[in-house]
C-alpha atoms as a PDB file:
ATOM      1  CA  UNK A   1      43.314  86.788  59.278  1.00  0.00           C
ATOM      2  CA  UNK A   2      43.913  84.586  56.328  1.00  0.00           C
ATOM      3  CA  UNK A   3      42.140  85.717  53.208  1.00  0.00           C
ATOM      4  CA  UNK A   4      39.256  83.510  51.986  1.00  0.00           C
ATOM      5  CA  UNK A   5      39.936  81.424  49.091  1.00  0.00           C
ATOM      6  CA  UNK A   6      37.567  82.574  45.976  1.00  0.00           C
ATOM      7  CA  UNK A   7      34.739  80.001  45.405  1.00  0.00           C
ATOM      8  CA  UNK A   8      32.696  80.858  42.920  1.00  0.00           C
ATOM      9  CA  UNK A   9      29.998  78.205  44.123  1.00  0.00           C
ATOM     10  CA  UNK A  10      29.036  80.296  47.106  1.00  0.00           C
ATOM     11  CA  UNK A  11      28.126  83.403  47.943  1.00  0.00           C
ATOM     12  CA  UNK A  12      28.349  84.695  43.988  1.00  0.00           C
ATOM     13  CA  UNK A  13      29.552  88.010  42.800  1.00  0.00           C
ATOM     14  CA  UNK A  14      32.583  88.462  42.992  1.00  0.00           C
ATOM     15  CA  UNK A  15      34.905  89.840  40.167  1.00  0.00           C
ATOM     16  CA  UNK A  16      36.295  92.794  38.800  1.00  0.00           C
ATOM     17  CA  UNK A  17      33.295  93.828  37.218  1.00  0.00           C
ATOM     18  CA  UNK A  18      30.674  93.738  40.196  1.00  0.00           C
ATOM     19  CA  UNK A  19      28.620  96.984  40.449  1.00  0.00           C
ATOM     20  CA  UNK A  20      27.319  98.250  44.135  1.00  0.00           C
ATOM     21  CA  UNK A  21      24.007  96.953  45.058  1.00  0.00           C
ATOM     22  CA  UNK A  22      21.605  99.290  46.874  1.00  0.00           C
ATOM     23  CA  UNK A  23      21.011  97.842  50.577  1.00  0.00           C
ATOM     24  CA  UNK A  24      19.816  99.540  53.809  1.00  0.00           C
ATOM     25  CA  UNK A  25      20.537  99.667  57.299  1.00  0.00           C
ATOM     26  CA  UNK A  26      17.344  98.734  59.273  1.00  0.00           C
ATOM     27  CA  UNK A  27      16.525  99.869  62.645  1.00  0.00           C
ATOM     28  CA  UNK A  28      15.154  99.006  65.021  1.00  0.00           C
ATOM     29  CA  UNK A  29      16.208  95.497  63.845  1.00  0.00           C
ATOM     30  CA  UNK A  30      13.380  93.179  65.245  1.00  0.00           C
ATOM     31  CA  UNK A  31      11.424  95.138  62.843  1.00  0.00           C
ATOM     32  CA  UNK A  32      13.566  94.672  59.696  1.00  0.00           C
ATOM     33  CA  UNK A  33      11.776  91.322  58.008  1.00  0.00           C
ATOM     34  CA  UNK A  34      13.249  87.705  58.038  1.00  0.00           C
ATOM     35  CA  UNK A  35      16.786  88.406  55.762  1.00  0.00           C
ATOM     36  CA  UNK A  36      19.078  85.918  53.843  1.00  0.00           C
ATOM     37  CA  UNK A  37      18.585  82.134  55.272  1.00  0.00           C
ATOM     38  CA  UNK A  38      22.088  81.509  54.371  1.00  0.00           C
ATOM     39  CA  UNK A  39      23.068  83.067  57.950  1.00  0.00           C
ATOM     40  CA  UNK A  40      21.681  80.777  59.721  1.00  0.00           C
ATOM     41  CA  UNK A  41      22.265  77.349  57.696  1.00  0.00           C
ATOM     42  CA  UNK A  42      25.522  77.964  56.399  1.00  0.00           C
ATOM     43  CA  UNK A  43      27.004  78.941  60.001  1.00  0.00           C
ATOM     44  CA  UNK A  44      24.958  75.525  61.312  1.00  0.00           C
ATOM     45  CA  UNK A  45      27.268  73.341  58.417  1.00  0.00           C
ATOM     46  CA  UNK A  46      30.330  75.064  58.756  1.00  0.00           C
ATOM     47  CA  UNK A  47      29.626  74.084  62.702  1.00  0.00           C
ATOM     48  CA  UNK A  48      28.945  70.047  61.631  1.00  0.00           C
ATOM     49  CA  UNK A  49      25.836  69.958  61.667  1.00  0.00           C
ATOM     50  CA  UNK A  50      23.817  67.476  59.165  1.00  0.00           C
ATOM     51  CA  UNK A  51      22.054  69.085  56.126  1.00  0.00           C
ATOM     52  CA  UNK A  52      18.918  66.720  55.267  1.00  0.00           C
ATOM     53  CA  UNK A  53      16.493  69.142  53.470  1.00  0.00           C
ATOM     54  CA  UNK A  54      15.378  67.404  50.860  1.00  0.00           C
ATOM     55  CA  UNK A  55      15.501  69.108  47.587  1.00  0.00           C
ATOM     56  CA  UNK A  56      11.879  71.138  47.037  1.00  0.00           C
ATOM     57  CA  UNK A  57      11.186  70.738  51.104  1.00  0.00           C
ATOM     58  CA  UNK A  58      11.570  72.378  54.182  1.00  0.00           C
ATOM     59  CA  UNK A  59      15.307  73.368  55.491  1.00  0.00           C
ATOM     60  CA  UNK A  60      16.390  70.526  58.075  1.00  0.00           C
ATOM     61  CA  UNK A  61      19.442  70.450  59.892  1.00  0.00           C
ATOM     62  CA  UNK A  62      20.428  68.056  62.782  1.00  0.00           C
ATOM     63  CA  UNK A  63      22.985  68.875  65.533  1.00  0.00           C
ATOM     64  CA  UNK A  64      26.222  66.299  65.111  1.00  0.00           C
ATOM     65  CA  UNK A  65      24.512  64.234  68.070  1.00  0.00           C
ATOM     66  CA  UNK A  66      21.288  63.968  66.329  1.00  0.00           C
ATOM     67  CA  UNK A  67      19.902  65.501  69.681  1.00  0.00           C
ATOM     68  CA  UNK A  68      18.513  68.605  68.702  1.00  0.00           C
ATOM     69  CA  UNK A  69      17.118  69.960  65.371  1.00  0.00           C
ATOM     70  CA  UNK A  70      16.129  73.006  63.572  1.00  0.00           C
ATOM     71  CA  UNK A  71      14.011  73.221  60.723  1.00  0.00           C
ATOM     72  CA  UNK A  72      12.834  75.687  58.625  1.00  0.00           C
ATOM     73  CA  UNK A  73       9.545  75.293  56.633  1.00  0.00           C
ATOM     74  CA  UNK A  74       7.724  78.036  54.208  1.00  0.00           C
ATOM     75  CA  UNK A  75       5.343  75.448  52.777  1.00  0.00           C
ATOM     76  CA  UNK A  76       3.087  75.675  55.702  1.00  0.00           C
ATOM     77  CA  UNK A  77       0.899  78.377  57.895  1.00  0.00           C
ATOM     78  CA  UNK A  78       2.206  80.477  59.528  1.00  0.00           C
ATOM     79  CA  UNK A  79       5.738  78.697  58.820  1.00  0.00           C
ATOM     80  CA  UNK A  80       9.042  79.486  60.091  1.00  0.00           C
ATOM     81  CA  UNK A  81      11.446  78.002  62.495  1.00  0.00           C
ATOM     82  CA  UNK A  82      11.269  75.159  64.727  1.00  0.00           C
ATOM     83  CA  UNK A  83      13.892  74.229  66.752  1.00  0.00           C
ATOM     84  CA  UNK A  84      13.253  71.027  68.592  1.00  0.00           C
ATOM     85  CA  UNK A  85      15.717  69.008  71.400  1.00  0.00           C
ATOM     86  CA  UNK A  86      15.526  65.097  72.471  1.00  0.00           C
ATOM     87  CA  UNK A  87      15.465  64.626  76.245  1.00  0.00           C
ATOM     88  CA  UNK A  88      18.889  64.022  77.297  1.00  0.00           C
ATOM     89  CA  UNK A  89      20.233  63.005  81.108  1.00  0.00           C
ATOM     90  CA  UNK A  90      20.034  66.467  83.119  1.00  0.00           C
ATOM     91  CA  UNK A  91      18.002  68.287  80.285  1.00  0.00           C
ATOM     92  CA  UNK A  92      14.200  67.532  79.623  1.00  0.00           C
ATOM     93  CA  UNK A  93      12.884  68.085  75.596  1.00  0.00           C
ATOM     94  CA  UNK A  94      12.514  71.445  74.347  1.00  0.00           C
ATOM     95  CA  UNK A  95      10.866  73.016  71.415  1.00  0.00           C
ATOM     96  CA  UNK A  96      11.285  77.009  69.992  1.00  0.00           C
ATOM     97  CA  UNK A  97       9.121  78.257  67.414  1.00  0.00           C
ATOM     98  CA  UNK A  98      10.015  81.472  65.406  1.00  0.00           C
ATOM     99  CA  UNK A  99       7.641  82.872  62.798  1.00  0.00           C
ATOM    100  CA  UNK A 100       9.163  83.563  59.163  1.00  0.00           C
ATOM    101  CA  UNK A 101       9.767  87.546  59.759  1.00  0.00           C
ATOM    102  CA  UNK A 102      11.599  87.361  62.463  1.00  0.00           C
ATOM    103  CA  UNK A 103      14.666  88.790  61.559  1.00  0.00           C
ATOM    104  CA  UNK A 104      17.932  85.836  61.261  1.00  0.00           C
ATOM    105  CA  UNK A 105      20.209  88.058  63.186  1.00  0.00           C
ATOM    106  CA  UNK A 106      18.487  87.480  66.074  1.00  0.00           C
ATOM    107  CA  UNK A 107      16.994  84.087  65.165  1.00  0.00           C
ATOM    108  CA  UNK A 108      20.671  83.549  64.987  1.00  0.00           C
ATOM    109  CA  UNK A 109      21.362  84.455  68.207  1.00  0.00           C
ATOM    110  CA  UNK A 110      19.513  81.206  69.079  1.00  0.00           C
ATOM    111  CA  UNK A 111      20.843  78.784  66.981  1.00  0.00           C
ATOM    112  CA  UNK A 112      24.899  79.972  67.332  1.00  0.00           C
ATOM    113  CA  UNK A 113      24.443  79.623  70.903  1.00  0.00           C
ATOM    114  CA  UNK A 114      23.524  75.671  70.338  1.00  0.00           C
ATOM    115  CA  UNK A 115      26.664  75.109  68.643  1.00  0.00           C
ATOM    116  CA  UNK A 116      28.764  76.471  71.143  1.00  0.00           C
ATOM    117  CA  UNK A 117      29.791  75.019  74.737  1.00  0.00           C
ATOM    118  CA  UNK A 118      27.713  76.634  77.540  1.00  0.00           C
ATOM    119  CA  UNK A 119      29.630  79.038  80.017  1.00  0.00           C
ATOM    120  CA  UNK A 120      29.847  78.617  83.239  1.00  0.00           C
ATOM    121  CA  UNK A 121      27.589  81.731  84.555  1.00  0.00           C
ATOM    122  CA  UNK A 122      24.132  81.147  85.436  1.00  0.00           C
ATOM    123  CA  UNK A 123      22.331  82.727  82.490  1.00  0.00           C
ATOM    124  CA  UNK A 124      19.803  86.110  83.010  1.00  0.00           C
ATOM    125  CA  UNK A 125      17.482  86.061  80.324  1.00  0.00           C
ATOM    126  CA  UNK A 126      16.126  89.535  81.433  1.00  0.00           C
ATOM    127  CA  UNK A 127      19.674  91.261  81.717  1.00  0.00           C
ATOM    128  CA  UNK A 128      20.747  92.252  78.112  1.00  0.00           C
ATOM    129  CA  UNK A 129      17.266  93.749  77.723  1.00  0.00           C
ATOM    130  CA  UNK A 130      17.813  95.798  80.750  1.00  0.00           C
ATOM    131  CA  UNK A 131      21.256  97.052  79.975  1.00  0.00           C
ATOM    132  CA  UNK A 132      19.350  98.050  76.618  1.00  0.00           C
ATOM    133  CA  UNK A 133      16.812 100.310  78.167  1.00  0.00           C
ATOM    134  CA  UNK A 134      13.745  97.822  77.858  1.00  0.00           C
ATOM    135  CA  UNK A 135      11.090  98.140  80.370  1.00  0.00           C
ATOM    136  CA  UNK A 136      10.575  95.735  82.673  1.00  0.00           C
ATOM    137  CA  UNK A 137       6.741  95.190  84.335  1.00  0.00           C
ATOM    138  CA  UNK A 138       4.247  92.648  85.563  1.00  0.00           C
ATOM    139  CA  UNK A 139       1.141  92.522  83.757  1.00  0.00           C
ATOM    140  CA  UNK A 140       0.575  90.361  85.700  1.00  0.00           C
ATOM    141  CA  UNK A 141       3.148  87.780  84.004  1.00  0.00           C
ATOM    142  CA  UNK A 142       6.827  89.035  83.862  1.00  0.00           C
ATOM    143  CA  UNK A 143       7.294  91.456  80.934  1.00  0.00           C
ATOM    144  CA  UNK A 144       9.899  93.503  79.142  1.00  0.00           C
ATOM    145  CA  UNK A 145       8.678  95.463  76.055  1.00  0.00           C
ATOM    146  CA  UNK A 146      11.326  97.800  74.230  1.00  0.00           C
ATOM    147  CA  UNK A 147      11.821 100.987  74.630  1.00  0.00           C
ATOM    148  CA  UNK A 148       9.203 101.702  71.136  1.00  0.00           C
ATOM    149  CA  UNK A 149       6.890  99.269  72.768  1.00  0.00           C
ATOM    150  CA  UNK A 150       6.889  96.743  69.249  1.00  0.00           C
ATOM    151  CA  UNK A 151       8.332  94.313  70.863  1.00  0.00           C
ATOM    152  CA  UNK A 152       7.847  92.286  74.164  1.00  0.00           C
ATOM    153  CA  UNK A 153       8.798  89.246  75.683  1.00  0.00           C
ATOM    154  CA  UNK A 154       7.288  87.598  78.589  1.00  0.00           C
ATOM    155  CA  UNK A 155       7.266  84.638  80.834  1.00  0.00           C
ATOM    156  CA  UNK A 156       3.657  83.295  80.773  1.00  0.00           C
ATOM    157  CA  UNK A 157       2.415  81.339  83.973  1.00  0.00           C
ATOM    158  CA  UNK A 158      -1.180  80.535  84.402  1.00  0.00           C
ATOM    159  CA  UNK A 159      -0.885  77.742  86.953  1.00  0.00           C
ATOM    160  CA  UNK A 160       1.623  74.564  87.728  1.00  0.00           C
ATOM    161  CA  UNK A 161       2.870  73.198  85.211  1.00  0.00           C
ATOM    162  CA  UNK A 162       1.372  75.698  82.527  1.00  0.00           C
ATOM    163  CA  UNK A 163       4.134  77.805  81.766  1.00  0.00           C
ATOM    164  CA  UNK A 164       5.734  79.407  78.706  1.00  0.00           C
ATOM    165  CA  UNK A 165       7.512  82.019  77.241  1.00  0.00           C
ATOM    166  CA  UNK A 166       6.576  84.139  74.334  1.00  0.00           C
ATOM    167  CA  UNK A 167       7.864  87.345  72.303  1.00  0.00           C
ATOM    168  CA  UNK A 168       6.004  89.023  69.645  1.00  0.00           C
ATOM    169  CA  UNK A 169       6.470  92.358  67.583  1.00  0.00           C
ATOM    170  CA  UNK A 170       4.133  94.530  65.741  1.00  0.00           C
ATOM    171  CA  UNK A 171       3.722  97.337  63.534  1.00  0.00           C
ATOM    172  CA  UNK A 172       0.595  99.224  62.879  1.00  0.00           C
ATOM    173  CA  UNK A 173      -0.071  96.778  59.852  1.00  0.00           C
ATOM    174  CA  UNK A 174      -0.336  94.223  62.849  1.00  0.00           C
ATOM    175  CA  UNK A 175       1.778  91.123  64.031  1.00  0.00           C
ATOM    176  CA  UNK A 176       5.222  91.235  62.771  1.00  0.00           C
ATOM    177  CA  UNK A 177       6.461  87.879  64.337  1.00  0.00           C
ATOM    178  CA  UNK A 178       6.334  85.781  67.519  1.00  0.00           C
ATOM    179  CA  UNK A 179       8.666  83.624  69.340  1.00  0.00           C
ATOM    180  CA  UNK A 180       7.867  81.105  71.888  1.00  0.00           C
ATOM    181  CA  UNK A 181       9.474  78.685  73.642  1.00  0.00           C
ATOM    182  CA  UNK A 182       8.643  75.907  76.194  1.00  0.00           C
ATOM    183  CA  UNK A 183       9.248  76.173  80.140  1.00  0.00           C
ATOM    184  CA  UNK A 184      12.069  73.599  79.785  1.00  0.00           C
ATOM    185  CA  UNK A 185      13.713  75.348  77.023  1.00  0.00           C
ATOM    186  CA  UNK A 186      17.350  76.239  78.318  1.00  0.00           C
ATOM    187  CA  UNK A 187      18.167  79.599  80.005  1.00  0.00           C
ATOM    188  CA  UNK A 188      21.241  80.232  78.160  1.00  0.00           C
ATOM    189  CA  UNK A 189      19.613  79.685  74.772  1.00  0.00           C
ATOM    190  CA  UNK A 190      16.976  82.163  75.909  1.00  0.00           C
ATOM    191  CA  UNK A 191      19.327  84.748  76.896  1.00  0.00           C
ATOM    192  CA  UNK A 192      21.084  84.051  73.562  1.00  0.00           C
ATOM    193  CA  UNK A 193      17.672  85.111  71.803  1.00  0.00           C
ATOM    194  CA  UNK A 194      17.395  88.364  74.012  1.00  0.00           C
ATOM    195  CA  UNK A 195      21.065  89.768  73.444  1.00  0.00           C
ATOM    196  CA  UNK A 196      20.217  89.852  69.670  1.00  0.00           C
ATOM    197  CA  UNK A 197      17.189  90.889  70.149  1.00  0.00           C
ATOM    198  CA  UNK A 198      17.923  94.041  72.183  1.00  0.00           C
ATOM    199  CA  UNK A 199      21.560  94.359  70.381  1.00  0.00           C
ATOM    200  CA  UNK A 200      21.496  98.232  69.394  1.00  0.00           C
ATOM    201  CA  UNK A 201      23.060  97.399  65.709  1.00  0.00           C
ATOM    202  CA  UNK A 202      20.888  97.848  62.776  1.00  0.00           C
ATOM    203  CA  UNK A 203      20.875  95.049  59.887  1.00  0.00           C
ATOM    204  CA  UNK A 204      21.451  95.181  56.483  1.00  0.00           C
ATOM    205  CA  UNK A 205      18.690  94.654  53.742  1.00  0.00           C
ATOM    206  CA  UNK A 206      18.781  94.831  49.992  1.00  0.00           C
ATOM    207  CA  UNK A 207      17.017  97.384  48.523  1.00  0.00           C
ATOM    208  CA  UNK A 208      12.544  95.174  48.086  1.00  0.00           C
ATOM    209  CA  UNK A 209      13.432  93.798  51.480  1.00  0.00           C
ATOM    210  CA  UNK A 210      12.408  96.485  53.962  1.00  0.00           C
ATOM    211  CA  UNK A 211       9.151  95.869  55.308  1.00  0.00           C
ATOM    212  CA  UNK A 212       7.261  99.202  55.131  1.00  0.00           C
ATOM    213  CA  UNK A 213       6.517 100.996  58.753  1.00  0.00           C
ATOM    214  CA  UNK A 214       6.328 104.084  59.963  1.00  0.00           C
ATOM    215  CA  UNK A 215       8.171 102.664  62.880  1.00  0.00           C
ATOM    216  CA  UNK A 216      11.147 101.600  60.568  1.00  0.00           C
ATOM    217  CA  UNK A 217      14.407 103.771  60.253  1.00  0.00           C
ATOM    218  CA  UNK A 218      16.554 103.097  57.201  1.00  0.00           C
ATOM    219  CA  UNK A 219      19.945 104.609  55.840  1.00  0.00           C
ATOM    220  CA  UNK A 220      21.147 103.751  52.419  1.00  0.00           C
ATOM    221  CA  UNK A 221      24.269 102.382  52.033  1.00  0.00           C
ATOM    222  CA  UNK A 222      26.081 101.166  48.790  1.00  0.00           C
ATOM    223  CA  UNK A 223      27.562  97.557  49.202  1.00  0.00           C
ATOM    224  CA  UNK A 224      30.194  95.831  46.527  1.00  0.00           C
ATOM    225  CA  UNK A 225      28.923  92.063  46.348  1.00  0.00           C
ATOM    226  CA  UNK A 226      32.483  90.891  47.133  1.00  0.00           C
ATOM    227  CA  UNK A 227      31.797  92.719  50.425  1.00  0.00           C
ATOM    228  CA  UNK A 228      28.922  90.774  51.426  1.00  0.00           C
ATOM    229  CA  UNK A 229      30.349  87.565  50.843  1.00  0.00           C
ATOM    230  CA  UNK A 230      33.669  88.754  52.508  1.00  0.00           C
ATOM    231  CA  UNK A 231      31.463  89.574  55.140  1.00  0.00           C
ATOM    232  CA  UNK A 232      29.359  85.730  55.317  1.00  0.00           C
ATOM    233  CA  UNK A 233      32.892  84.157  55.027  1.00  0.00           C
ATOM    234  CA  UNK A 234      34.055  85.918  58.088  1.00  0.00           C
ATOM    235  CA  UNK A 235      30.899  84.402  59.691  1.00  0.00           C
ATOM    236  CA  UNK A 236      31.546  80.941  58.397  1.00  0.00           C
ATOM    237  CA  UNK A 237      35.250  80.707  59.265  1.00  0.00           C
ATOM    238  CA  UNK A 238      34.780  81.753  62.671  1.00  0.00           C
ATOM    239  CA  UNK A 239      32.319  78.610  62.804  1.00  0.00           C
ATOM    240  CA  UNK A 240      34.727  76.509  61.622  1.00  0.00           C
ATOM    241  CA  UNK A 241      37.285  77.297  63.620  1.00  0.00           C
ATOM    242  CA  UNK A 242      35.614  76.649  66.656  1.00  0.00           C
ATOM    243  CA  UNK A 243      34.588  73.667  65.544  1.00  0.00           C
ATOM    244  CA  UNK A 244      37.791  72.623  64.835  1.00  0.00           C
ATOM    245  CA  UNK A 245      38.997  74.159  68.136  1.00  0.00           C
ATOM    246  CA  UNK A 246      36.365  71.438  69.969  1.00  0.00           C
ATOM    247  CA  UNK A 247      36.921  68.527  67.853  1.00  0.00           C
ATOM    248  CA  UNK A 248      40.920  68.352  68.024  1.00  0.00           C
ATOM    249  CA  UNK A 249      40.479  68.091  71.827  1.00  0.00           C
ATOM    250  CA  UNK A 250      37.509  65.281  71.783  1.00  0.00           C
ATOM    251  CA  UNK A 251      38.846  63.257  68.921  1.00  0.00           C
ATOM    252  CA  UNK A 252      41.102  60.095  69.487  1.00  0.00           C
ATOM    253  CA  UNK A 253      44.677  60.854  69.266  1.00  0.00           C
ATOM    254  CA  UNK A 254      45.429  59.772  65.702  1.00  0.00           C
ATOM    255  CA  UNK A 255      42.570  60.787  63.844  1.00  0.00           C
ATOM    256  CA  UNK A 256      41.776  63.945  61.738  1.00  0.00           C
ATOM    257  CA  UNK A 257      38.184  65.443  61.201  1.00  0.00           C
ATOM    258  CA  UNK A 258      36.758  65.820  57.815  1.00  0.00           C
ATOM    259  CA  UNK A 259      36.992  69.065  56.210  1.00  0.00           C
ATOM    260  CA  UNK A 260      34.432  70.825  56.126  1.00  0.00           C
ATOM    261  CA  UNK A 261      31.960  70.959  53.333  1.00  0.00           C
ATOM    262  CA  UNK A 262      31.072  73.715  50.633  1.00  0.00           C
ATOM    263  CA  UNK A 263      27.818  74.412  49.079  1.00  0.00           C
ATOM    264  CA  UNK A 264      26.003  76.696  47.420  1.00  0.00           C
ATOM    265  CA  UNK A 265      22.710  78.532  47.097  1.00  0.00           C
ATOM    266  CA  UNK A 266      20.172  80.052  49.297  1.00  0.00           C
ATOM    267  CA  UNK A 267      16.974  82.090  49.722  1.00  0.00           C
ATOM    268  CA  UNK A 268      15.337  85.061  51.613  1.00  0.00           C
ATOM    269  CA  UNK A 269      13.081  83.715  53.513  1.00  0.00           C
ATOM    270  CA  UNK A 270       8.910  84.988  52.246  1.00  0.00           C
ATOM    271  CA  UNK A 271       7.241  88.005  53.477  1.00  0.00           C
END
């Protein structure tokens, strides 16, 4: 793999004289707080989408066919995501909803799998929590909760055409997050959500972000700020290069996309 260029506008520290910053590794990771925004909106850019937060306001991004959009907003209660869709032929209007702690690894999960082309498989939202050990039940909706039993999520029917689905975790300090999304939400997108949510992987938090639980694990690890960014880039190029992978075969022959744009600056999201 090519080696990043340095750009001293994003993703700062780099240099000879950085010190080691004092992070942790979180586990289980639905538990480990909301994390660095930047995962989510700078992987959404380097993909094309549209940045148009305005400066002061809520984060706002639009997909390149202004069909679906996500937003961001810690100006309001309880705040969080949104991620809304337009109807579209073969695909009714959707809206997600994802409150501000719930962790952007797995909010992620969500979002990456709207900039990428849908496979072919018919999508299982129940099977990557299954292969992870969470148990499955009827209570008397259709349930899996994880194998702590802080986390759940369940398919919610209470008659036709009243449907939804909805995920929450909790601590003994109470509700951690929730997640819901509506009946016409798309399967894939919903299996996207429960891979990261069940992936086995802790995440990585710098040392005032760890939400404190008696259900939290944590190991200490010492991380080089040229490592983390090393780390985002790898994220970011692998965006752009698939989205330079789909746009050499849709564009007209003759034409060359624009390159992609740098910014910098982000936020942890408030807990």
């Amino acid at each position: 793999m090519t080696k990043p260029k340095k750009n001293t506008q994003q993703w700062a520290g780099r240099g000879p004289d950085e010190r080691p910053q004092q992070h942790y590794l979180v586990a289980p990771r639905h538990l480990a707080g909301g994390g660095d925004l930047r995962y989510i909106t700078e992987y959404l850019r380097a993909s094309g989408w549209k940045d148009q937060s305005k400066t002061g306001g809520p984060l706002v991004f639009d997909s390149p066919d202004r069909t679906v959009r996500v937003g961001y907003d810690p100006f309001v209660q309880p705040g969080g995501w949104t991620i809304s869709a337009k109807p579209t032929p073969g695909q009714e209007a959707w809206v997600a909803t994802f409150g501000p702690r719930l962790p952007v690894e797995i909010v992620a999960g969500f979002t990456d799998a709207l900039t990428q082309p849908r496979t072919a498989h018919a999508p299982n939202v129940w099977e990557p929590l299954n292969a992870r050990g969470w148990r499955s039940e009827r209570t008397p909706h259709v349930r899996a909760s994880s194998p702590d039993d802080s986390a759940f999520i369940q398919f919610h029917q209470t008659g036709p055409g009243e449907a939804m689905w909805w995920a929450r975790a909790t601590t003994e300090h109470g509700i951690a997050w929730h997640a819901t999304f509506t009946p016409t939400t798309p399967m894939h997108l919903i299996q996207a959500f429960t891979t990261a949510l069940a992936h086995p992987d802790p995440v990585m938090r710098p040392r005032g972000h760890v939400p404190p639980s008696r259900h939290i694990r944590t190991r200490s690890a010492s991380v080089l700020p040229s490592q983390l960014s090393a780390w985002q880039q790898t994220r970011i190029t692998a965006a752009r290069a698939t989205t330079w992978s789909r746009n050499t075969t849709t564009r007209r022959p003759g034409t060359t996309p624009p390159g992609p744009r740098q910014t910098a600056g982000g936020s942890y999201a408030r807990r």
